[in-house]
C-alpha atoms as a PDB file:
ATOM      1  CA  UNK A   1       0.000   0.000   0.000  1.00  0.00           C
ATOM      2  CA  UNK A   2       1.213   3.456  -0.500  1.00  0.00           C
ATOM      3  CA  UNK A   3      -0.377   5.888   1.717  1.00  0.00           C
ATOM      4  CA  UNK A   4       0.318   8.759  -0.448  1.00  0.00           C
ATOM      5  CA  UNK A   5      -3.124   7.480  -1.860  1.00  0.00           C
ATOM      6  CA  UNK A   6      -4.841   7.959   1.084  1.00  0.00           C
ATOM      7  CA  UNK A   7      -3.404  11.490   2.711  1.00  0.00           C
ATOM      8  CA  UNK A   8      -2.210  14.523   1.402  1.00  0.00           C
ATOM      9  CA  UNK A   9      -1.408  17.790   2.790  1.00  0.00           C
ATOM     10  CA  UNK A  10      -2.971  21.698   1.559  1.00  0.00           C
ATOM     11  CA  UNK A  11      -2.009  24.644   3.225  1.00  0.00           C
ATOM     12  CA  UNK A  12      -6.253  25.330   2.941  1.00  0.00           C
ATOM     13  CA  UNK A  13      -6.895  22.345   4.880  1.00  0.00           C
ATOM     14  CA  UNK A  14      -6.011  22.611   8.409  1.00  0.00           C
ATOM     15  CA  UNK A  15      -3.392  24.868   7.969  1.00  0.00           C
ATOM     16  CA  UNK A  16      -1.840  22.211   6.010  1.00  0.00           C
ATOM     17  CA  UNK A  17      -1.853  19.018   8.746  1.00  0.00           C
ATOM     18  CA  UNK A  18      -1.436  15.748   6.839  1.00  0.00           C
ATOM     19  CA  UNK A  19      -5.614  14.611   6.233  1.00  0.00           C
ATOM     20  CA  UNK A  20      -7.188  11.709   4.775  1.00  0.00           C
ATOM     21  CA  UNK A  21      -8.130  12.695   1.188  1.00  0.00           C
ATOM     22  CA  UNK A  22     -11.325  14.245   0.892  1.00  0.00           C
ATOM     23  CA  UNK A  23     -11.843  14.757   4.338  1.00  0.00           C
ATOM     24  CA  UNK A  24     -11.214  16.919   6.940  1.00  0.00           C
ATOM     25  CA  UNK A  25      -9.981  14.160   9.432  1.00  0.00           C
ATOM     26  CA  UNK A  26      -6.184  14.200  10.353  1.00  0.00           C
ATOM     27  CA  UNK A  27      -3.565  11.725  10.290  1.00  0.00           C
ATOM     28  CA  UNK A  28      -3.176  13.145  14.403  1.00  0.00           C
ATOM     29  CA  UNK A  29      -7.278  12.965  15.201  1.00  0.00           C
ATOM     30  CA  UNK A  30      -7.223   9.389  13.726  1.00  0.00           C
ATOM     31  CA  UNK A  31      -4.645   7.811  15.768  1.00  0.00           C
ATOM     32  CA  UNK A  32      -5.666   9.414  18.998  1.00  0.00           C
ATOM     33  CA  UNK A  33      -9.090   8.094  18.212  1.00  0.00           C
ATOM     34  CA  UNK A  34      -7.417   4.883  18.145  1.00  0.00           C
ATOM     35  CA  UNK A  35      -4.978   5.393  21.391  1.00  0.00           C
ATOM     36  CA  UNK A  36      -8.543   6.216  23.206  1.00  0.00           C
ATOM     37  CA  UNK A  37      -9.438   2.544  22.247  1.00  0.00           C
ATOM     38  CA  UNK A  38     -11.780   2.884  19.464  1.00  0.00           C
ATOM     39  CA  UNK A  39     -11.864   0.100  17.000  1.00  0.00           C
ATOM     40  CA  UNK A  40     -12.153   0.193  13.612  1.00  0.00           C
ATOM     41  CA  UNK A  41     -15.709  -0.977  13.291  1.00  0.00           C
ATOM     42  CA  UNK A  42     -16.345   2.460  15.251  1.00  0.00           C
ATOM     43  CA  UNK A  43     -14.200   4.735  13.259  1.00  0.00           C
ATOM     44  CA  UNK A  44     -15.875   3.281  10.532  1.00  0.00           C
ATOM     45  CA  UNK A  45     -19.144   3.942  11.799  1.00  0.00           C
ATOM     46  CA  UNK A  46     -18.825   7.483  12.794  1.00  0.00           C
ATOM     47  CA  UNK A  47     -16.749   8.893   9.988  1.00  0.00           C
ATOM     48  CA  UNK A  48     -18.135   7.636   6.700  1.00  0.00           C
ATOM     49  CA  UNK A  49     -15.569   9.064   4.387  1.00  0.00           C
ATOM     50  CA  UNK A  50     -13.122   6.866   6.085  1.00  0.00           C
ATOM     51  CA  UNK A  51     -12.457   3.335   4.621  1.00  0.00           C
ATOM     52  CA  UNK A  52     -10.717   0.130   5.710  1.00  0.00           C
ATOM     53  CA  UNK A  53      -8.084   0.870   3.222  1.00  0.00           C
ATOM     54  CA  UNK A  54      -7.740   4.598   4.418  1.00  0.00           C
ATOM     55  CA  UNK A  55      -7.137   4.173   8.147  1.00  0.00           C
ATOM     56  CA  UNK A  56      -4.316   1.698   7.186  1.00  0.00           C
ATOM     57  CA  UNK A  57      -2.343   4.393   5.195  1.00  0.00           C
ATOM     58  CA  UNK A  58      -2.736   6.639   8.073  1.00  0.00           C
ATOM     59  CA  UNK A  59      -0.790   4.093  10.104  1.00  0.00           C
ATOM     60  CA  UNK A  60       1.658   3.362   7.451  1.00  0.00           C
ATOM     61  CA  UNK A  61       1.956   7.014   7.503  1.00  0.00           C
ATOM     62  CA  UNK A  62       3.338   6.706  10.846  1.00  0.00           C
ATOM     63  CA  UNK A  63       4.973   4.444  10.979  1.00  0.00           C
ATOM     64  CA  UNK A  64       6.928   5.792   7.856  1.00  0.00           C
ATOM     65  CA  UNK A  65       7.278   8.892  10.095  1.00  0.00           C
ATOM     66  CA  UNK A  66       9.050   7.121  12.710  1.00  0.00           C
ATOM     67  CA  UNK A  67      11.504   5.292  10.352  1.00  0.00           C
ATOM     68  CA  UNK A  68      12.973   8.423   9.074  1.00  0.00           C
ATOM     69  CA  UNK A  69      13.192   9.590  12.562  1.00  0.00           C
ATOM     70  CA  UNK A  70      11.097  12.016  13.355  1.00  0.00           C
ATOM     71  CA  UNK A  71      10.121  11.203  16.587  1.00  0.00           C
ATOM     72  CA  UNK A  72       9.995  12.097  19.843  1.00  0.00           C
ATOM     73  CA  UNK A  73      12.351  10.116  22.351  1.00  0.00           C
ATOM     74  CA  UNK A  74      11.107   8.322  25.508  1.00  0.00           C
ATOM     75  CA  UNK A  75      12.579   9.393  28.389  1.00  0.00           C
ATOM     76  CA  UNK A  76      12.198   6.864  31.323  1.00  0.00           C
ATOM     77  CA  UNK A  77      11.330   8.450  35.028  1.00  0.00           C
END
């Protein structure tokens, strides 16, 4: 899969915050949907522009995020 597909990013659309394409939902609000324990059958279910194939390029977005590094460190306590 290649998420470039799935999300884009426009300066007019959330001043210019990766989104799934023709929405307004970011890469961000979709994975902290997910971190709040949502499933996908509820994603689904509440934002009908979303697809299966959709919220998988939003994590391979990610995740391609974190292999080029851009990420924050954990620090342990």
């Amino acid at each position: 899969m290649d998420w470039r597909d799935y999300i884009h990013s426009d300066q007019a659309i959330l001043s210019g915050r990766p989104v799934v394409k023709g929405t307004r939902l970011s890469v961000e609000f979709i994975l902290k949907l997910f971190a709040n324990g949502w499933t996908e059958e509820q994603v689904l279910k509440n934002y009908v522009g979303l697809t299966s194939e959709s919220l998988r390029a939003v994590f391979a977005y990610a995740a391609e995020g974190l292999m080029a590094e851009n990420f924050v460190p954990v620090t342990q306590p």
